[in-house]
Protein backbone atom coordinates (compact mmCIF):
# COMPACT_ATOMS: atom_id res chain seq x y z
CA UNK A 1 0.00 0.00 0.00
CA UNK A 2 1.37 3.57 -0.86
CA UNK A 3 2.62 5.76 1.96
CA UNK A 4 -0.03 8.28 1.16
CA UNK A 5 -2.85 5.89 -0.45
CA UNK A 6 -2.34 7.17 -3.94
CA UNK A 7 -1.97 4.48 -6.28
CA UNK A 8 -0.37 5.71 -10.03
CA UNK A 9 0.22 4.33 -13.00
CA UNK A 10 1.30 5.25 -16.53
CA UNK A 11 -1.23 4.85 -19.30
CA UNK A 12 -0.41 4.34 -22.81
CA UNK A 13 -3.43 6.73 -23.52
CA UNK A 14 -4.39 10.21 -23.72
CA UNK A 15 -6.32 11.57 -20.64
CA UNK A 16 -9.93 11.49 -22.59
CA UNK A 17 -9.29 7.68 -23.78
CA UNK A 18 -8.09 6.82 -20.89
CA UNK A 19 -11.31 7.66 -18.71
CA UNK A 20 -13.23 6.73 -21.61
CA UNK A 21 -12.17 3.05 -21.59
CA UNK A 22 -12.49 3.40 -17.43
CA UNK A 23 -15.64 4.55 -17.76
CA UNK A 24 -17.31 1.87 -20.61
CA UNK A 25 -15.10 -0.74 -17.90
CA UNK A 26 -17.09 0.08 -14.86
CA UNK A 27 -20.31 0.18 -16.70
CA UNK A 28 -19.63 -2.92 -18.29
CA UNK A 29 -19.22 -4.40 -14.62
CA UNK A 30 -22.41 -2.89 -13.16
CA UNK A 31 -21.14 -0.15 -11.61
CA UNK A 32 -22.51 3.26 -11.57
CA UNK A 33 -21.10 6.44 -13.36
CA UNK A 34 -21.94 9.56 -11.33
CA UNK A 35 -19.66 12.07 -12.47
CA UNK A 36 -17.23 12.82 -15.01
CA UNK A 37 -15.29 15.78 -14.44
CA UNK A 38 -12.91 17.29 -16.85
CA UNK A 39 -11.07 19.37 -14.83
CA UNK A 40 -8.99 21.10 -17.67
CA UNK A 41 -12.27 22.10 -19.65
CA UNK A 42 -13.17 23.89 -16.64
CA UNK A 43 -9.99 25.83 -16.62
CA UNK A 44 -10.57 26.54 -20.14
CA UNK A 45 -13.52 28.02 -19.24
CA UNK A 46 -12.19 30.76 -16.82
CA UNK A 47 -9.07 31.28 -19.01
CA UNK A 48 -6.78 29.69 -17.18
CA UNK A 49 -4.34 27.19 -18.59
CA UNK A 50 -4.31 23.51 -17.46
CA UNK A 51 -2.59 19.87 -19.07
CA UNK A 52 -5.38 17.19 -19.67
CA UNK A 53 -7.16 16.19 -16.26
CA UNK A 54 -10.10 14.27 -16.10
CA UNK A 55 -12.13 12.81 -12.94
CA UNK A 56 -14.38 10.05 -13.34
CA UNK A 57 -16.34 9.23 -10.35
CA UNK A 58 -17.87 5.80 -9.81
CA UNK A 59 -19.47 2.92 -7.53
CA UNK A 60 -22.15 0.96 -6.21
CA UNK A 61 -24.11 0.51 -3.05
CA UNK A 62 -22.91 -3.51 -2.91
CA UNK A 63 -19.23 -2.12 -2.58
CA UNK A 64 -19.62 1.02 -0.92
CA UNK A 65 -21.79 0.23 2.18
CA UNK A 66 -20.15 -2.41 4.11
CA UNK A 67 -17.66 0.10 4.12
CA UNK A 68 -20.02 3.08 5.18
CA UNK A 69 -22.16 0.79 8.07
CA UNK A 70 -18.25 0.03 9.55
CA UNK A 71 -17.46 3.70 9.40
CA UNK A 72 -19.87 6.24 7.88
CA UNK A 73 -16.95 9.10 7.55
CA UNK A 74 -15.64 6.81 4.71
CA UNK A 75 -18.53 8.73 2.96
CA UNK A 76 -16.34 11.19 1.91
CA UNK A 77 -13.76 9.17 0.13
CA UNK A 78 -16.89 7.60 -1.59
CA UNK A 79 -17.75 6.92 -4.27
CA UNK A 80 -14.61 5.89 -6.01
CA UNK A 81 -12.68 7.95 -7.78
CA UNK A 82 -9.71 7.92 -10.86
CA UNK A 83 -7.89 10.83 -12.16
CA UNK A 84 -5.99 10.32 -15.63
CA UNK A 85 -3.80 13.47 -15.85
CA UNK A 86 -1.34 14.71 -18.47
CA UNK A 87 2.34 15.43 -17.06
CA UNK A 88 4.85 18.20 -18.48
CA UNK A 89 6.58 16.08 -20.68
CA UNK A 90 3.20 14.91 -22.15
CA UNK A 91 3.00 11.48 -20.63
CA UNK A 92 -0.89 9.99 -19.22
CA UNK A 93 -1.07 8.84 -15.80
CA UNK A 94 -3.82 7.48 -14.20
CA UNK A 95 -4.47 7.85 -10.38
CA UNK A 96 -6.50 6.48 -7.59
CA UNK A 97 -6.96 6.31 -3.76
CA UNK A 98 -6.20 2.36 -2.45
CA UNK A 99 -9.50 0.99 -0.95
CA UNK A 100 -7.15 -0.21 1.83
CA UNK A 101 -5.34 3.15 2.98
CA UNK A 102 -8.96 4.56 3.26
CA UNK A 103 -10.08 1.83 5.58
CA UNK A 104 -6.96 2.78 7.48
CA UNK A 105 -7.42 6.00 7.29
CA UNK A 106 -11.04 5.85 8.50
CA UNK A 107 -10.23 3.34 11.19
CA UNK A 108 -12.05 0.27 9.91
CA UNK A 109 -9.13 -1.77 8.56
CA UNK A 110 -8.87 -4.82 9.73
CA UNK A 111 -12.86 -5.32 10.15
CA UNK A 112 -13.05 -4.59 5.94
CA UNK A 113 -9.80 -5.99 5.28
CA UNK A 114 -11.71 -8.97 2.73
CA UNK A 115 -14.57 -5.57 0.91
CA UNK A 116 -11.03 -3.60 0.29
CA UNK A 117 -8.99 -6.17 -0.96
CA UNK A 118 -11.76 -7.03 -3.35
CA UNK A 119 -12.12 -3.44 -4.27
CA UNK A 120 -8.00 -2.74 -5.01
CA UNK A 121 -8.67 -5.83 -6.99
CA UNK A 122 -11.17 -4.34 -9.14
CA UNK A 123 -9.52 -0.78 -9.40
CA UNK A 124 -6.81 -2.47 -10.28
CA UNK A 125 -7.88 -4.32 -13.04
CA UNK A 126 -9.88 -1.50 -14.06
CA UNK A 127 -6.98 0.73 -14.61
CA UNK A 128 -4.51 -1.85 -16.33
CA UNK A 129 -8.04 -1.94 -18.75
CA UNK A 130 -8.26 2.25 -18.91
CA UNK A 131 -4.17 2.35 -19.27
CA UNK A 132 -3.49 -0.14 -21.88
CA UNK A 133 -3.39 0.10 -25.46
């Protein structure tokens, strides 16, 4: 587990296709799409300059809850979220909290240990789908 919960990859995609093929991934699993948040289009929109940044935000109550009834402050780390963001030198990353640093950070660890192991498992394989060519 990363030191601050951020989990980061490289993706051999722009920003847009990256969250795109995120996006038709967690639909095609069930999940729920409730927001998709281009953060640079905003920026554009106020004049100010910003490199490719999109937020899709994501989930379902099956996931979510178990979570929630062991701690409800998890609430605000949920639903899920991925970033895919353009760096300096042009290169797509894609970025994500780990289910398990939240249930540490919220306290509820070792009671949800089995619900955020399965959820790191699906982020995971969700982003090697978004990041992949």
């Amino acid at each position: 587990m990363p030191a601050d919960g951020l989990v980061t990859r490289a993706s051999q995609n722009s920003a847009r296709e990256t969250i795109d093929r995120l996006e038709a991934a967690v639909k095609a699993k069930g999940l729920t799409v409730f927001a998709r948040i281009d953060h640079a289009g905003g920026a554009a929109a106020v004049g100010l300059p910003l490199r490719p940044t999109e937020l899709l935000i994501f989930g379902n109550a099956n996931g979510g809850t178990p979570l929630m009834q062991a701690a409800q402050s998890i609430g605000i780390d949920l639903p899920l979220k991925a970033l895919a963001w353009e760096d300096a030198a042009g290169k797509t990353w894609l970025s994500y909290n780990d289910p398990a640093w939240l249930a540490e950070r919220h306290g509820i660890a070792p009671q949800t240990a089995a619900v955020a192991h399965n959820l790191a498992a699906a982020l995971a394989a969700f982003a090697r789908h978004a990041a992949e060519g």
